[in-house]
C-alpha atoms as a PDB file:
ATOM      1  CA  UNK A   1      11.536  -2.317  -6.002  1.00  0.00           C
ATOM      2  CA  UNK A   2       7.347  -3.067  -6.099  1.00  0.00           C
ATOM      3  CA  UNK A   3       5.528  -0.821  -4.540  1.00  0.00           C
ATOM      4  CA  UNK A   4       1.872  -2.676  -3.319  1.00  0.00           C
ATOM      5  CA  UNK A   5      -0.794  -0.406  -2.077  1.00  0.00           C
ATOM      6  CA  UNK A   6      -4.271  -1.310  -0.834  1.00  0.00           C
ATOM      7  CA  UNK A   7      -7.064   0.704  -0.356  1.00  0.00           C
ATOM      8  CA  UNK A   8      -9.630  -0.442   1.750  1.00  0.00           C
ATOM      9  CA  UNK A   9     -13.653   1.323   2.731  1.00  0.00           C
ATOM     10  CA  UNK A  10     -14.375   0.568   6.230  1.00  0.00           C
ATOM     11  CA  UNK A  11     -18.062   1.422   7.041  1.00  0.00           C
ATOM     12  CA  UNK A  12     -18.366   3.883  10.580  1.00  0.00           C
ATOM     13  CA  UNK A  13     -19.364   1.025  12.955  1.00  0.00           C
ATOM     14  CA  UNK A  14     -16.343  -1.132  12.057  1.00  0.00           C
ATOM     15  CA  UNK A  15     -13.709   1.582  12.231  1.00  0.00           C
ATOM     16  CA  UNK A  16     -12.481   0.942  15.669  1.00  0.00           C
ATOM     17  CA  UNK A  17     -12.273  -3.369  15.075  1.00  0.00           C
ATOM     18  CA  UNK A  18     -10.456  -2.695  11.573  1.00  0.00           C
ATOM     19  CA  UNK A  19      -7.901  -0.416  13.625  1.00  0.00           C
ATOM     20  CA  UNK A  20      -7.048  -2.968  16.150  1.00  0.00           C
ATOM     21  CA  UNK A  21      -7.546  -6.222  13.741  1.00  0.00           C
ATOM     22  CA  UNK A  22      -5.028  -4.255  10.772  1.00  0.00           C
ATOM     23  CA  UNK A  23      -2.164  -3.765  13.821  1.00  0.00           C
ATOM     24  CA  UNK A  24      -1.743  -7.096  13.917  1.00  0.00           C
ATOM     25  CA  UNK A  25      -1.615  -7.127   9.884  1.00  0.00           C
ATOM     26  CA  UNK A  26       0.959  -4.057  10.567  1.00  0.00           C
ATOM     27  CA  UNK A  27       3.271  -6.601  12.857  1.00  0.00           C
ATOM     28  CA  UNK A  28       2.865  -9.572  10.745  1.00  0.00           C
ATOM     29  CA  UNK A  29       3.824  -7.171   7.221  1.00  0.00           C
ATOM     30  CA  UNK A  30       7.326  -5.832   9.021  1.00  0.00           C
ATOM     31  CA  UNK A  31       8.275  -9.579  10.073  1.00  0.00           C
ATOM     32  CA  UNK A  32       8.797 -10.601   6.505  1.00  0.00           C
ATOM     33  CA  UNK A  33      11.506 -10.693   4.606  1.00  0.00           C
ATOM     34  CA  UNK A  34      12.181  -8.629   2.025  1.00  0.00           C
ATOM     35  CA  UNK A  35       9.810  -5.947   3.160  1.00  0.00           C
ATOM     36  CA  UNK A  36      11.336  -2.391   3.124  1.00  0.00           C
ATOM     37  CA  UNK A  37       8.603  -0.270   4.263  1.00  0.00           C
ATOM     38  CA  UNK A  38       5.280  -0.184   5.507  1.00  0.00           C
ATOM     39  CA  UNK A  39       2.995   2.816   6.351  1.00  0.00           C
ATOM     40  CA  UNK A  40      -0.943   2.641   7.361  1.00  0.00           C
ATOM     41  CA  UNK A  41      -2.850   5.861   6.768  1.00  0.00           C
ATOM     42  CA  UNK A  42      -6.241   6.881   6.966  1.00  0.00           C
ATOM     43  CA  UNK A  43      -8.837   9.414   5.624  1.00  0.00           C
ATOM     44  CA  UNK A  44     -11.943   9.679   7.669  1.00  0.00           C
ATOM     45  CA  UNK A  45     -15.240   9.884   5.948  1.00  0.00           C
ATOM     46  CA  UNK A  46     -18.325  12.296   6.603  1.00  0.00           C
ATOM     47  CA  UNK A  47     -20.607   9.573   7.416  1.00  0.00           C
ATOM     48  CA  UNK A  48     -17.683   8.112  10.197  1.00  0.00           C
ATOM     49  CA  UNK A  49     -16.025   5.544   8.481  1.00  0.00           C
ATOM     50  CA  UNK A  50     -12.879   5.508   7.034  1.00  0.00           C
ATOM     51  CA  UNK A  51     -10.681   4.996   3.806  1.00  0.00           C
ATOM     52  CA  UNK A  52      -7.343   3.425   4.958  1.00  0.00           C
ATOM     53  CA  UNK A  53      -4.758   2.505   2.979  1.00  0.00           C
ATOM     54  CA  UNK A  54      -1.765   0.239   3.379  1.00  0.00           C
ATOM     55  CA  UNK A  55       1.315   1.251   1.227  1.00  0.00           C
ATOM     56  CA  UNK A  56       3.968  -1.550   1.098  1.00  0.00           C
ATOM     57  CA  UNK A  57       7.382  -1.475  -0.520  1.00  0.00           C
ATOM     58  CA  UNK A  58       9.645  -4.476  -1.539  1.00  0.00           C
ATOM     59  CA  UNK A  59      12.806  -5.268  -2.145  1.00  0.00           C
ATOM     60  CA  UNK A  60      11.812  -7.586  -5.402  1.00  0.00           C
ATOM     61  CA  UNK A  61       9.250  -9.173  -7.065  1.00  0.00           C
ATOM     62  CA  UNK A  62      10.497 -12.548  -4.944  1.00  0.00           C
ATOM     63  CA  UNK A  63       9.749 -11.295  -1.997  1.00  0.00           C
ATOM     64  CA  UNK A  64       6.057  -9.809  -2.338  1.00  0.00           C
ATOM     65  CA  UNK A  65       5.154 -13.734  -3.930  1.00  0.00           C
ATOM     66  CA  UNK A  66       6.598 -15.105  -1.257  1.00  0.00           C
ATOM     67  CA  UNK A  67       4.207 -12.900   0.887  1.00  0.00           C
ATOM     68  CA  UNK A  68       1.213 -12.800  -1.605  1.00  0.00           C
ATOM     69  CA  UNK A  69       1.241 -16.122  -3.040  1.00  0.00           C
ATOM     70  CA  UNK A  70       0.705 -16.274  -6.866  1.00  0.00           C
ATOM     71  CA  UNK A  71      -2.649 -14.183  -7.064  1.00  0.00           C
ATOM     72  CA  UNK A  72      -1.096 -10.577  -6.489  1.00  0.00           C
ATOM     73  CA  UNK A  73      -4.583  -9.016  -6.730  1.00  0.00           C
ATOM     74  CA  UNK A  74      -5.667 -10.624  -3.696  1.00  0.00           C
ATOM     75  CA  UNK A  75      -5.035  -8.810  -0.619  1.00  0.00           C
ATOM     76  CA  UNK A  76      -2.962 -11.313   2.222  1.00  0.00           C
ATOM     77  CA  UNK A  77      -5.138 -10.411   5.337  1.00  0.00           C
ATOM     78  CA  UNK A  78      -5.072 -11.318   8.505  1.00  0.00           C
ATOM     79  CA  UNK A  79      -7.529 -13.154   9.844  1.00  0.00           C
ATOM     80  CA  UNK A  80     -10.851 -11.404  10.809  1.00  0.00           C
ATOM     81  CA  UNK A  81     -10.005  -7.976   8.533  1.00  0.00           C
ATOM     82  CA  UNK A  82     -11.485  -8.924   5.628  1.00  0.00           C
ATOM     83  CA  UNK A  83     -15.050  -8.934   7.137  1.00  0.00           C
ATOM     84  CA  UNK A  84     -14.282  -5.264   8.765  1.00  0.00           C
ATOM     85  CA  UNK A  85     -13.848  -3.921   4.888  1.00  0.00           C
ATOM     86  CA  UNK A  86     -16.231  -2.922   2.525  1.00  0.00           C
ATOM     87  CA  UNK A  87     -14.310  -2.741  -0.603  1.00  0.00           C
ATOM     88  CA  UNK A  88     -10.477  -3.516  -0.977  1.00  0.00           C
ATOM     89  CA  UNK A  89      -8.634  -2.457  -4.412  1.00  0.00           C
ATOM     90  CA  UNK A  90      -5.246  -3.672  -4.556  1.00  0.00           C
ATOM     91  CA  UNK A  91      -2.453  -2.058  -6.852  1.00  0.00           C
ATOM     92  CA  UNK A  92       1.163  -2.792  -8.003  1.00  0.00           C
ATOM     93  CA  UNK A  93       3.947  -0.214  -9.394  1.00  0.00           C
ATOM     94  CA  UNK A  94       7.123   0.104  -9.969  1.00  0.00           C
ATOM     95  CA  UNK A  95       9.498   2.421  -8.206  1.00  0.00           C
ATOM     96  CA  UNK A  96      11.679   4.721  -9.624  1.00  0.00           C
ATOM     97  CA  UNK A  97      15.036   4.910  -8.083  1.00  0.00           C
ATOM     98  CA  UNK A  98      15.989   8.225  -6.359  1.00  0.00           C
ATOM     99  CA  UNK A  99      19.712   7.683  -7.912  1.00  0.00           C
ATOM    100  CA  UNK A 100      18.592   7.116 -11.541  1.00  0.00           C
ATOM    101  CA  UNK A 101      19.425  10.506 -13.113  1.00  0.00           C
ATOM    102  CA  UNK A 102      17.494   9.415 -16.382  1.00  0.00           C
ATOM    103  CA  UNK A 103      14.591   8.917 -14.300  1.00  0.00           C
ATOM    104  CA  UNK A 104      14.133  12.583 -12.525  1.00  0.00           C
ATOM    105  CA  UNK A 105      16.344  14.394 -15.613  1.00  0.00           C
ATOM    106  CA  UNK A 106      15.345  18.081 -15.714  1.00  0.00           C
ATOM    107  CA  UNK A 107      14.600  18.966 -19.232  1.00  0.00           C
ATOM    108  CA  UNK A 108      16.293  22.438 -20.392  1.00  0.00           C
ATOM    109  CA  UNK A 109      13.884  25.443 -20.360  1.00  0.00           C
ATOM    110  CA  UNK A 110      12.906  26.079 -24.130  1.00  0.00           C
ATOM    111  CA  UNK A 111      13.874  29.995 -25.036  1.00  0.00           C
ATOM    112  CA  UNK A 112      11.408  32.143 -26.551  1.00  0.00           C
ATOM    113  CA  UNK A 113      11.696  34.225 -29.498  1.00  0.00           C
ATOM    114  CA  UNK A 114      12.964  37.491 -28.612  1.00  0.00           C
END
């Protein structure tokens, strides 16, 4: 599974058309195929705007290309958001599997001398 996450700065007088424009980018995201979960969330800033950030996960590498295109940096927006946000990093991980042992193996306590 990828994991894709994008962090976007909206500046305070463009919260409210980013929030409206990005639900559309929210019901566009769950019709595609291969998409396992999607989750908006924001952090509101001091000076009114917001940091939002959109964390996608896929089934397979496939499937976000056949969303994304070939460029994975680049964000897939829809249109009219990407003139709502400031600055827009885009990321790409790996997930662990919560049924790989190896992956969350407790390591035994090391003794002391006594």
């Amino acid at each position: 599974m990828i994991v894709r996450v994008l962090k976007a700065r909206v500046s305070a007088a463009r919260v409210g058309a980013f929030n409206a424009v990005f639900r559309r980018q929210l019901a566009l995201l769950r019709q595609q195929p291969g998409l396992l979960y999607v989750k908006l969330a924001r952090r509101l800033q001091p000076d009114g705007g917001e940091e939002a950030v959109l964390f996608e996960e896929w089934q397979d590498a496939a499937s976000l290309y056949a969303w994304v295109g070939p460029n994975l940096t680049e964000p897939r927006l829809v249109p009219g958001a990407r003139e709502l946000i400031d600055d827009i990093v885009v990321a790409h991980y790996e997930a662990l599997a919560e049924d790989d042992e190896e992956s969350f193996a407790i390591l035994p306590q090391s003794r002391g001398a006594t």
